[in-house]
N, C-alpha and C. Protein backbone atom coordinates (compact mmCIF):
# COMPACT_ATOMS: atom_id res chain seq x y z
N UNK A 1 143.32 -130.85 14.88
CA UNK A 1 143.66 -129.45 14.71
C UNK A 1 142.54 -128.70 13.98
N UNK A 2 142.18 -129.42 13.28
CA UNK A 2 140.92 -128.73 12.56
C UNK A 2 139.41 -128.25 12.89
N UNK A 3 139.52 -129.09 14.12
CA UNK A 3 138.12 -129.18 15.04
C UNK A 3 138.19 -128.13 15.66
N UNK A 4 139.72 -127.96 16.68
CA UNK A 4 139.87 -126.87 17.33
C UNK A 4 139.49 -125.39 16.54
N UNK A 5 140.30 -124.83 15.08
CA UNK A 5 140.04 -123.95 14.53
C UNK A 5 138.28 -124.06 14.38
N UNK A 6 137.37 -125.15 13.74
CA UNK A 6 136.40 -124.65 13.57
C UNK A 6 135.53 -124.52 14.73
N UNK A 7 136.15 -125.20 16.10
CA UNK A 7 135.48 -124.69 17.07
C UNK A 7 136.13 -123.96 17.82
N UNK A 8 137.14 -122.51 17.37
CA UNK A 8 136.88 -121.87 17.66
C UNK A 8 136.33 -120.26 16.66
N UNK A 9 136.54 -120.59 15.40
CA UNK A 9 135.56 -120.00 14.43
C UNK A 9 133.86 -120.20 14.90
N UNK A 10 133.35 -120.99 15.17
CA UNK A 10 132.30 -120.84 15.88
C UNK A 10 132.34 -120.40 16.79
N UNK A 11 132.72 -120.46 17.80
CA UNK A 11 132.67 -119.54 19.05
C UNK A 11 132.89 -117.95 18.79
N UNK A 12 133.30 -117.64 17.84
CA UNK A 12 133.94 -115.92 17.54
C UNK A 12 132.47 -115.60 16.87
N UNK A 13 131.94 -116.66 15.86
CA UNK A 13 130.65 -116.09 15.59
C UNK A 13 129.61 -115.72 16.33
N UNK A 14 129.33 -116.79 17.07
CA UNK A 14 128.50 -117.21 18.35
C UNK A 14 128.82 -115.97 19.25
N UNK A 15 129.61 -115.47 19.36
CA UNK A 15 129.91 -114.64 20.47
C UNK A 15 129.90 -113.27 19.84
N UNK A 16 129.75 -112.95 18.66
CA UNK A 16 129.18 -111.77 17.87
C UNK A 16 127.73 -112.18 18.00
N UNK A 17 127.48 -112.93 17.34
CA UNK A 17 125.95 -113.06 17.40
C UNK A 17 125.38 -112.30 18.53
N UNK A 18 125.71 -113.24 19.94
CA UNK A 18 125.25 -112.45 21.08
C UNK A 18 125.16 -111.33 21.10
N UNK A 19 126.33 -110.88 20.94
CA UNK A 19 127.02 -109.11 21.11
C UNK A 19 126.00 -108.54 20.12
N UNK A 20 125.61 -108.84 19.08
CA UNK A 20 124.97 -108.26 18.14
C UNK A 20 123.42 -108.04 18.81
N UNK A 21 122.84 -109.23 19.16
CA UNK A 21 121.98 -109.26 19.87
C UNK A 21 122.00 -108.34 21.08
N UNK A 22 122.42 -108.22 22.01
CA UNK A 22 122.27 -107.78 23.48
C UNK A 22 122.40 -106.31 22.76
N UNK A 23 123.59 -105.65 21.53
CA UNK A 23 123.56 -104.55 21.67
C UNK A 23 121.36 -103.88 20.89
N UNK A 24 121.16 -104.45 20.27
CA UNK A 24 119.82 -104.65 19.86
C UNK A 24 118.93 -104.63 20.87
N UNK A 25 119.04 -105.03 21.65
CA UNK A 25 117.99 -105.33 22.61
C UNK A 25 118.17 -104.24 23.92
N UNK A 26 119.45 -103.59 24.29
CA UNK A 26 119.41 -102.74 24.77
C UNK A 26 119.43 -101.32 24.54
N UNK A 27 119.89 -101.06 23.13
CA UNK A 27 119.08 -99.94 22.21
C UNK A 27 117.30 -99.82 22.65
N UNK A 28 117.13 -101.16 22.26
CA UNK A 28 115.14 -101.45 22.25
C UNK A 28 114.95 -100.76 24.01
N UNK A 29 115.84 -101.48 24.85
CA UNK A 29 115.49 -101.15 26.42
C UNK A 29 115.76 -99.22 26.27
N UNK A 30 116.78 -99.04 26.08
CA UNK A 30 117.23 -97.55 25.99
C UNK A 30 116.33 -96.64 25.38
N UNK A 31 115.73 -96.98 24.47
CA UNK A 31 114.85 -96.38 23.63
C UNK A 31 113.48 -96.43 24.30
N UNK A 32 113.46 -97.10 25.15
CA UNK A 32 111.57 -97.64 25.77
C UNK A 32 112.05 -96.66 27.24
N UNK A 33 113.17 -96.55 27.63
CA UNK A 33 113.56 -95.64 28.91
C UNK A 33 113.43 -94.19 28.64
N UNK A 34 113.33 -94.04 27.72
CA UNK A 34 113.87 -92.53 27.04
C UNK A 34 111.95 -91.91 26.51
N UNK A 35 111.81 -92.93 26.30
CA UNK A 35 110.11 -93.29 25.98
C UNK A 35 109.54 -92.58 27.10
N UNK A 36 109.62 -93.89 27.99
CA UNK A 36 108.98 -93.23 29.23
C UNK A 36 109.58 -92.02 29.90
N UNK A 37 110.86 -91.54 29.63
CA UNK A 37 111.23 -90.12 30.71
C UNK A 37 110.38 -88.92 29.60
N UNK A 38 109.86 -88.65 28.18
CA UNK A 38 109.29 -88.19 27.76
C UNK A 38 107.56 -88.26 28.29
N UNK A 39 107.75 -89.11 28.61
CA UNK A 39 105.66 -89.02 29.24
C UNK A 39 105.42 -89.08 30.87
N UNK A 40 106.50 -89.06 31.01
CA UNK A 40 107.09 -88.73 32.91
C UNK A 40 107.31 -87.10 32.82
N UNK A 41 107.78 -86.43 31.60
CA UNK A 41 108.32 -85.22 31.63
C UNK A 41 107.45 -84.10 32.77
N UNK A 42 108.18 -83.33 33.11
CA UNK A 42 107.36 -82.39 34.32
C UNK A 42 107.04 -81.44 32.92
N UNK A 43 107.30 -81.22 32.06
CA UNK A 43 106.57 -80.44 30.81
C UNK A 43 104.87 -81.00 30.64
N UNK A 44 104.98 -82.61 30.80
CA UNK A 44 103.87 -83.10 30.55
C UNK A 44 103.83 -83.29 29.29
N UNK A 45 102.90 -83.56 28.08
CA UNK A 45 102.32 -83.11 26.93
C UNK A 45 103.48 -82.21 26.19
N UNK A 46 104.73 -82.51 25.85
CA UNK A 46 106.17 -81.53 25.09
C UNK A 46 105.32 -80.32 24.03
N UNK A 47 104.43 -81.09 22.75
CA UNK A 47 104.20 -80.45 22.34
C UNK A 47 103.05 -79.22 22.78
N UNK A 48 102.12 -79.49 23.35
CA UNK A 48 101.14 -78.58 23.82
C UNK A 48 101.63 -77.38 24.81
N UNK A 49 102.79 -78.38 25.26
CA UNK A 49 103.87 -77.43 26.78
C UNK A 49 104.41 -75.85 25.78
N UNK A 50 105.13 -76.65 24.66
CA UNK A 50 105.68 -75.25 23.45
C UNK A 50 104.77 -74.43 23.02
N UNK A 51 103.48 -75.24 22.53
CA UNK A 51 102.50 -73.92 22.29
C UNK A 51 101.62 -72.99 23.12
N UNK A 52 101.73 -73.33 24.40
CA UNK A 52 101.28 -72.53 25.64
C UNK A 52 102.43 -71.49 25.79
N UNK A 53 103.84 -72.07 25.79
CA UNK A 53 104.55 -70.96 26.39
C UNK A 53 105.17 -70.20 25.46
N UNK A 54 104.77 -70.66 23.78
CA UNK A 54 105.39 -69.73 23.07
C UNK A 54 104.04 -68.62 22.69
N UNK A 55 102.38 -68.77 23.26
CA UNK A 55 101.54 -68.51 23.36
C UNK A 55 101.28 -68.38 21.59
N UNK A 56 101.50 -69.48 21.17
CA UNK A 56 101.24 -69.55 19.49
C UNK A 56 99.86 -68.96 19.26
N UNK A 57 99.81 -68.50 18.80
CA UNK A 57 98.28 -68.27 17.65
C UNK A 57 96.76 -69.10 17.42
N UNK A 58 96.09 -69.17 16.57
CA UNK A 58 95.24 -70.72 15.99
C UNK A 58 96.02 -70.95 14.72
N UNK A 59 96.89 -70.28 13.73
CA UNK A 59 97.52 -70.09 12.49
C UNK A 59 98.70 -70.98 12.70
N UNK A 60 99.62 -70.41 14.05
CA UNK A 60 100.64 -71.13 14.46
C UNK A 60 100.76 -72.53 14.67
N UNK A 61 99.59 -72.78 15.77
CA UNK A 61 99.36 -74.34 16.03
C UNK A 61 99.54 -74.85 15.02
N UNK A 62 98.42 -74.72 13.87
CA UNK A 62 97.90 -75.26 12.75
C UNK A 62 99.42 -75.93 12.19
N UNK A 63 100.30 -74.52 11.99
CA UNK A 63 101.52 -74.89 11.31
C UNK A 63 102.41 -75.72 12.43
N UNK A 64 102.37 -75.61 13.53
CA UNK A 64 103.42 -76.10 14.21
C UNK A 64 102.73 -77.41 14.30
N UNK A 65 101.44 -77.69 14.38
CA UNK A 65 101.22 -79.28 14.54
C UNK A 65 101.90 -80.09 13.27
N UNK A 66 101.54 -79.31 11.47
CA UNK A 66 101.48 -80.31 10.79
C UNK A 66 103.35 -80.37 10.91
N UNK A 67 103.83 -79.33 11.06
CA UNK A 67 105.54 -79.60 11.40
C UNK A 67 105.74 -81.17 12.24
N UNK A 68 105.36 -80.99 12.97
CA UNK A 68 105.60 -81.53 14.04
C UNK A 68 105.00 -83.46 13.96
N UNK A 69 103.80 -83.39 13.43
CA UNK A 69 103.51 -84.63 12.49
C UNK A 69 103.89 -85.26 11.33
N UNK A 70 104.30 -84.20 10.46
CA UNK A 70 105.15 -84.76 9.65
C UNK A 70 106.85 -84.88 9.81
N UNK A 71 107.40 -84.27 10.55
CA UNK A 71 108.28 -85.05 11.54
C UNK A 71 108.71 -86.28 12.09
N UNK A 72 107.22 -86.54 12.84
CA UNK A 72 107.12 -87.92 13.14
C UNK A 72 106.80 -89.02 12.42
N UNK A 73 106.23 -88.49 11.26
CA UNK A 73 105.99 -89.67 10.29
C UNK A 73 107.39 -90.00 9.83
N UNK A 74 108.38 -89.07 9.10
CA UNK A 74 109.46 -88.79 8.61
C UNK A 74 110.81 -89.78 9.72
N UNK A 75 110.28 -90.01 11.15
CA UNK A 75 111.72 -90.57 11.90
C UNK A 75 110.74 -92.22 11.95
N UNK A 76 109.45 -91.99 11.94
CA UNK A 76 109.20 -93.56 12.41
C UNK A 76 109.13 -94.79 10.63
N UNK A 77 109.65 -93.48 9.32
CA UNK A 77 109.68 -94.46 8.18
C UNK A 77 111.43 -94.75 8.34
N UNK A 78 112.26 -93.78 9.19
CA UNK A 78 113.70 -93.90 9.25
C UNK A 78 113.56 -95.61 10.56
N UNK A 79 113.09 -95.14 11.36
CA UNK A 79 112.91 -96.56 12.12
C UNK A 79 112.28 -97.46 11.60
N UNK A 80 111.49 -97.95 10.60
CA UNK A 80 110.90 -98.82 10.02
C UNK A 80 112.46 -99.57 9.30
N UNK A 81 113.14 -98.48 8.23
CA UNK A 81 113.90 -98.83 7.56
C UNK A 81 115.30 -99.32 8.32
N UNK A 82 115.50 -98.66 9.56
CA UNK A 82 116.99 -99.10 9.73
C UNK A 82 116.10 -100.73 10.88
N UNK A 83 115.00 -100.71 11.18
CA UNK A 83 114.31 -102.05 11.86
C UNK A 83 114.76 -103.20 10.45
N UNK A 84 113.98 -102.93 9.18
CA UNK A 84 114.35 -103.71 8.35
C UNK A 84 115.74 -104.40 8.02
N UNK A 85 116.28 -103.46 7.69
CA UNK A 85 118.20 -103.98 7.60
C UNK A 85 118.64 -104.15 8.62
N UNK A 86 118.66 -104.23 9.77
CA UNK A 86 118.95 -104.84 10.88
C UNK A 86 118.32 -106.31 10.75
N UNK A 87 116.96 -106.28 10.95
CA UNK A 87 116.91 -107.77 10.50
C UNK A 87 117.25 -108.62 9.34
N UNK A 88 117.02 -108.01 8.00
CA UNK A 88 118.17 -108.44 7.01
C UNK A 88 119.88 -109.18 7.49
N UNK A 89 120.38 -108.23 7.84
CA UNK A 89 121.73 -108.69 8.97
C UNK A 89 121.91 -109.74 9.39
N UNK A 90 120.55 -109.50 10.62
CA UNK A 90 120.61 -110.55 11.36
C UNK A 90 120.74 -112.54 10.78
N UNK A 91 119.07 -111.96 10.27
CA UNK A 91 118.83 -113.16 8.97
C UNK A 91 120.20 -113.71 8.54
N UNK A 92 121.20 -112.80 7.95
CA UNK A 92 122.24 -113.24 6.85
C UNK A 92 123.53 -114.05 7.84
N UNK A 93 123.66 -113.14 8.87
CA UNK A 93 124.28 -114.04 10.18
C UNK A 93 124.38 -115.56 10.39
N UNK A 94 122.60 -115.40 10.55
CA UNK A 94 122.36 -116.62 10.89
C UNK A 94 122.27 -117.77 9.84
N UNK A 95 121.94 -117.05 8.76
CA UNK A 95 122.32 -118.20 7.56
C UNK A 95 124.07 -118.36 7.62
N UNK A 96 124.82 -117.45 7.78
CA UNK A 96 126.14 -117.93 7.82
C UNK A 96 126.61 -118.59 8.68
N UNK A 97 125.77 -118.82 9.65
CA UNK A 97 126.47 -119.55 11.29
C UNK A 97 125.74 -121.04 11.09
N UNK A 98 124.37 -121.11 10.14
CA UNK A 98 123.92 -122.30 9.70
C UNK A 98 124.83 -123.43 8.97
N UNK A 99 125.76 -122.33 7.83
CA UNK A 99 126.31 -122.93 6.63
C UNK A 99 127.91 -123.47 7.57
N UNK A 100 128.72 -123.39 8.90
CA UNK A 100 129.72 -124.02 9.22
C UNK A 100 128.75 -124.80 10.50
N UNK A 101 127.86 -125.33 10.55
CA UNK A 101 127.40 -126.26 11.81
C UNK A 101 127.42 -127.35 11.54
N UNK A 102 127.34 -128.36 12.33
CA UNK A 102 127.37 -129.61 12.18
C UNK A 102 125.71 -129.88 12.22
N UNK A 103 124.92 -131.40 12.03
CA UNK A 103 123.84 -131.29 11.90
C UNK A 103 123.18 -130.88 13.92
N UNK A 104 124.36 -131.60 14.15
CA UNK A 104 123.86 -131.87 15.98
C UNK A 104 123.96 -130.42 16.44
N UNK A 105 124.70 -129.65 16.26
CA UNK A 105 124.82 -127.74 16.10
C UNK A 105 124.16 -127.48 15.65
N UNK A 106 123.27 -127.46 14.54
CA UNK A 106 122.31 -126.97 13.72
C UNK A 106 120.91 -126.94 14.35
N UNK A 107 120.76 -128.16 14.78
CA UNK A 107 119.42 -128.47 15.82
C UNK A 107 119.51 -127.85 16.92
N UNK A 108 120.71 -127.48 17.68
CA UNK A 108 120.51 -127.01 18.87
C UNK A 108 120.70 -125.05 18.49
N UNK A 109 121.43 -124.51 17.87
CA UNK A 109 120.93 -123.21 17.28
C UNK A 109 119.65 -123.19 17.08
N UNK A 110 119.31 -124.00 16.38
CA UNK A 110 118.21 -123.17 15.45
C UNK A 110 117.05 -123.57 16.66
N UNK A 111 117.19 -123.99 17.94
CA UNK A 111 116.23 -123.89 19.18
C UNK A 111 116.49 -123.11 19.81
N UNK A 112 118.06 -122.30 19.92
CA UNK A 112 118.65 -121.36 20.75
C UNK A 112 117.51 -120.28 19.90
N UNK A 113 117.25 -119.83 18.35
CA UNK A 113 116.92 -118.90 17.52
C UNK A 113 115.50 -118.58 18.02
N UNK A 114 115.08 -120.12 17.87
CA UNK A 114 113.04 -119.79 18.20
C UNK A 114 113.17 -119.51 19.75
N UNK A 115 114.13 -119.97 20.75
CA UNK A 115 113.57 -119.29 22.13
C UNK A 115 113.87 -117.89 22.56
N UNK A 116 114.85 -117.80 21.46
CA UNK A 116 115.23 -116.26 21.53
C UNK A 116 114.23 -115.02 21.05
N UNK A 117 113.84 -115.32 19.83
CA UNK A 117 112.79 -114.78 19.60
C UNK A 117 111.73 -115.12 20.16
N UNK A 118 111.14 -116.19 20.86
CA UNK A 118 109.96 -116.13 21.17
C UNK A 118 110.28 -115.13 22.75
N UNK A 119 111.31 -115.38 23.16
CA UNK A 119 111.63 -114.21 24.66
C UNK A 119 111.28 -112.90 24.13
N UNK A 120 112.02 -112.38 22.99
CA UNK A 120 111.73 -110.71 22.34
C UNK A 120 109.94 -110.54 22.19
N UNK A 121 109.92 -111.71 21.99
CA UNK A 121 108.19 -111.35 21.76
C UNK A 121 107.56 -110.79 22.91
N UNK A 122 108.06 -111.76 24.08
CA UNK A 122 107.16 -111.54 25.10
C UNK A 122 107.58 -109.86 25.88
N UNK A 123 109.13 -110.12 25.39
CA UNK A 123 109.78 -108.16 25.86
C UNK A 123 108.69 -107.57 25.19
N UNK A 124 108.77 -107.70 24.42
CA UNK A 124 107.67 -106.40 23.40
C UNK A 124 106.17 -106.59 23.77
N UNK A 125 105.73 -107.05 24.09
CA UNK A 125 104.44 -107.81 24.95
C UNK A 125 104.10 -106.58 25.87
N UNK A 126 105.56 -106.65 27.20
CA UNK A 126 105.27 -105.90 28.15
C UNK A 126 105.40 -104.45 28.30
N UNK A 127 105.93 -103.98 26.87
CA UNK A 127 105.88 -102.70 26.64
C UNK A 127 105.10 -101.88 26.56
């Protein structure tokens, strides 16, 4: 009876894990789609497209570029940070899915872990 509960307490983890994963990884896909429909745009160039047709100034640019750069610095330290605690998470997961395995579970996770990540590597590779 006891085997059953802890195998199926593992399986509920195991099957978050995934879920946790796939939703991660298709954010990453969603986000790289959304990527490219911005440099596909029939605007072309977004920002240069606004200062042509709002026929800005040399004063304007000036101000609308550093807007517009410090902007982007401002969302890619928000993506740095929510990248970090996500992997934090993850990390803590996986130390918790470490601490109910058996040793023969333990060896075969923690090969499921390195081929998993070494796959994300190669996603991010072809980006």
């Amino acid at each position: 009876m006891k085997r059953k509960k802890l195998g199926a307490i593992i399986l509920i983890v195991v099957t978050f894990l995934l879920g946790a994963i796939a939703g991660y990884s298709l954010s990453s896909i969603m986000s790289d789609v959304e990527a490219r429909k911005d440099r596909e745009s029939p605007y072309g160039n977004v920002s240069d497209y606004v200062k042509e047709r709002l026929n800005l100034d040399e004063e304007q640019i000036v101000i609308y570029d550093e807007l517009v750069e410090n902007r982007r610095e401002k969302m890619s330290d928000i993506h740095s940070r929510y990248r970090e605690k996500f992997r934090s998470q993850t990390d803590s997961l996986r130390n918790e899915i470490r601490e109910i395995l058996t040793e023969e579970q333990l060896v075969e996770y923690n090969a499921f872990v390195d081929e998993y990540s070494e796959y994300r590597k190669e996603q991010r590779k072809k980006r």
